[in-house]
Protein backbone atom coordinates (compact mmCIF):
# COMPACT_ATOMS: atom_id res chain seq x y z
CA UNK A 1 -44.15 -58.46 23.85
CA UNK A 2 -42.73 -54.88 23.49
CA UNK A 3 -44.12 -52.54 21.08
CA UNK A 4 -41.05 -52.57 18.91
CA UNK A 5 -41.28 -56.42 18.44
CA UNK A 6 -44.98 -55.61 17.67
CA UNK A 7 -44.30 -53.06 15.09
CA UNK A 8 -41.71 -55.22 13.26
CA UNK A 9 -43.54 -58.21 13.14
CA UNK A 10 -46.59 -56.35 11.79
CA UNK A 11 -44.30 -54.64 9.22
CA UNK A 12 -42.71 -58.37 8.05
CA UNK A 13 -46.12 -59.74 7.96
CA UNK A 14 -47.46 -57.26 5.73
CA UNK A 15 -44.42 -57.38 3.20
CA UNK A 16 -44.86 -60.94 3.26
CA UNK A 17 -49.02 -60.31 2.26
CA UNK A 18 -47.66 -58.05 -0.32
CA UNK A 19 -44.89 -60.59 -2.08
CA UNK A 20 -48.42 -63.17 -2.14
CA UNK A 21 -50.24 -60.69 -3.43
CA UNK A 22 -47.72 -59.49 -6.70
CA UNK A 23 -47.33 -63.34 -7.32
CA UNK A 24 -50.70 -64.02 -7.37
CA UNK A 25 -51.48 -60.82 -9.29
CA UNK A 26 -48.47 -61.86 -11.31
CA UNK A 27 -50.76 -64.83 -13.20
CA UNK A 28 -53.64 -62.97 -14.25
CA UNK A 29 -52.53 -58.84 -14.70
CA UNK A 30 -50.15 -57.61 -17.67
CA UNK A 31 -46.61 -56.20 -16.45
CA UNK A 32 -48.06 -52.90 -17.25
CA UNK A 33 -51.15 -53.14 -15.24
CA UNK A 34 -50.58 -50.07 -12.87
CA UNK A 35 -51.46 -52.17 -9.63
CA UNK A 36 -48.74 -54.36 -10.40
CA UNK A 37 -46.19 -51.91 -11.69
CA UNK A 38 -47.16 -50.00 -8.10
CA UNK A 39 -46.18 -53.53 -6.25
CA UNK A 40 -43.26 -54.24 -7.93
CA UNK A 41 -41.83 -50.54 -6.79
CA UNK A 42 -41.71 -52.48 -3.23
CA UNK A 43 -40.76 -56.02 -3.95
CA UNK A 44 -38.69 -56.07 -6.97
CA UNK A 45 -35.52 -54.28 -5.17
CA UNK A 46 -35.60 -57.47 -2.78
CA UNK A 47 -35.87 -60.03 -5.99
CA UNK A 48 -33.33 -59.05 -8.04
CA UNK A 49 -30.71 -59.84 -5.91
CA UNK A 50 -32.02 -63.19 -5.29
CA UNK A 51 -32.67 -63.79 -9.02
CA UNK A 52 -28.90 -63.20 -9.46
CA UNK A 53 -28.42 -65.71 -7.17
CA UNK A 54 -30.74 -68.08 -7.96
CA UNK A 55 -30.22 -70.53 -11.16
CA UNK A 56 -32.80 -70.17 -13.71
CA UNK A 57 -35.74 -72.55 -13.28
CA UNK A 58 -37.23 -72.43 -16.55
CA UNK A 59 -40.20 -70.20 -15.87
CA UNK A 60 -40.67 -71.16 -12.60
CA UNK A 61 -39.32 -68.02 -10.51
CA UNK A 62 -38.27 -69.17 -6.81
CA UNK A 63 -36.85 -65.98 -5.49
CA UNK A 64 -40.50 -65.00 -4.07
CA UNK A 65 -40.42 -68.06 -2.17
CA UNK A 66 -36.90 -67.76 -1.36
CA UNK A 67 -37.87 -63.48 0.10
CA UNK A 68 -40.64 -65.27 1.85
CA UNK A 69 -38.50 -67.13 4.08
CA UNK A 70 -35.83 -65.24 4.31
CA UNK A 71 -37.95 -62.68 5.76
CA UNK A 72 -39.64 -65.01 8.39
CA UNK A 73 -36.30 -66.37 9.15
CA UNK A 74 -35.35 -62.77 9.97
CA UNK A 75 -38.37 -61.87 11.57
CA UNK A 76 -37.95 -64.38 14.33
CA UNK A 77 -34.53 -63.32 14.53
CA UNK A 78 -35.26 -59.95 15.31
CA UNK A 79 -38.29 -61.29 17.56
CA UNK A 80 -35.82 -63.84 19.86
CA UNK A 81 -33.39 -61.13 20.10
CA UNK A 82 -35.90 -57.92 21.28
CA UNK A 83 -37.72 -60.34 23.56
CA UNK A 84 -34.51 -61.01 25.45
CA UNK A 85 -34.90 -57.46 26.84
């Protein structure tokens, strides 16, 4: 596997630790708890556009669910097509 493939599957996997992490953080921390206000710098500009999207669900939110696989959907995109060089 070629560094690059390496480096972007490392990068996905982390974002994807991080989305976990703000949901989970989501249940027990305030909106203004400053660990949470620091995640949501990173994930929120990937929600919103899926929220759009997305019909409300009461107060179930999908659209981490929905980032979560549309990132490993990408990531082994990206992975098929750099290990076919």
């Amino acid at each position: 596997m070629s560094w690059l493939a390496l480096a972007i599957d490392w990068v996905i996997r982390l974002y994807l630790f991080i989305v976990l992490v703000y949901v989970v953080l989501g249940y027990f921390l305030s909106p203004w708890h400053p660990v949470r206000q620091t995640l949501a710098r990173f994930i929120e500009p990937l929600l919103a556009p899926i929220r759009k999207i997305l019909p409300a669900a009461g107060p179930v939110d999908f659209s981490p669910v929905v980032l979560m696989l549309a990132l490993l959907v990408f990531n082994q995109i990206v992975q098929g097509f750099l290990l076919m060089f």
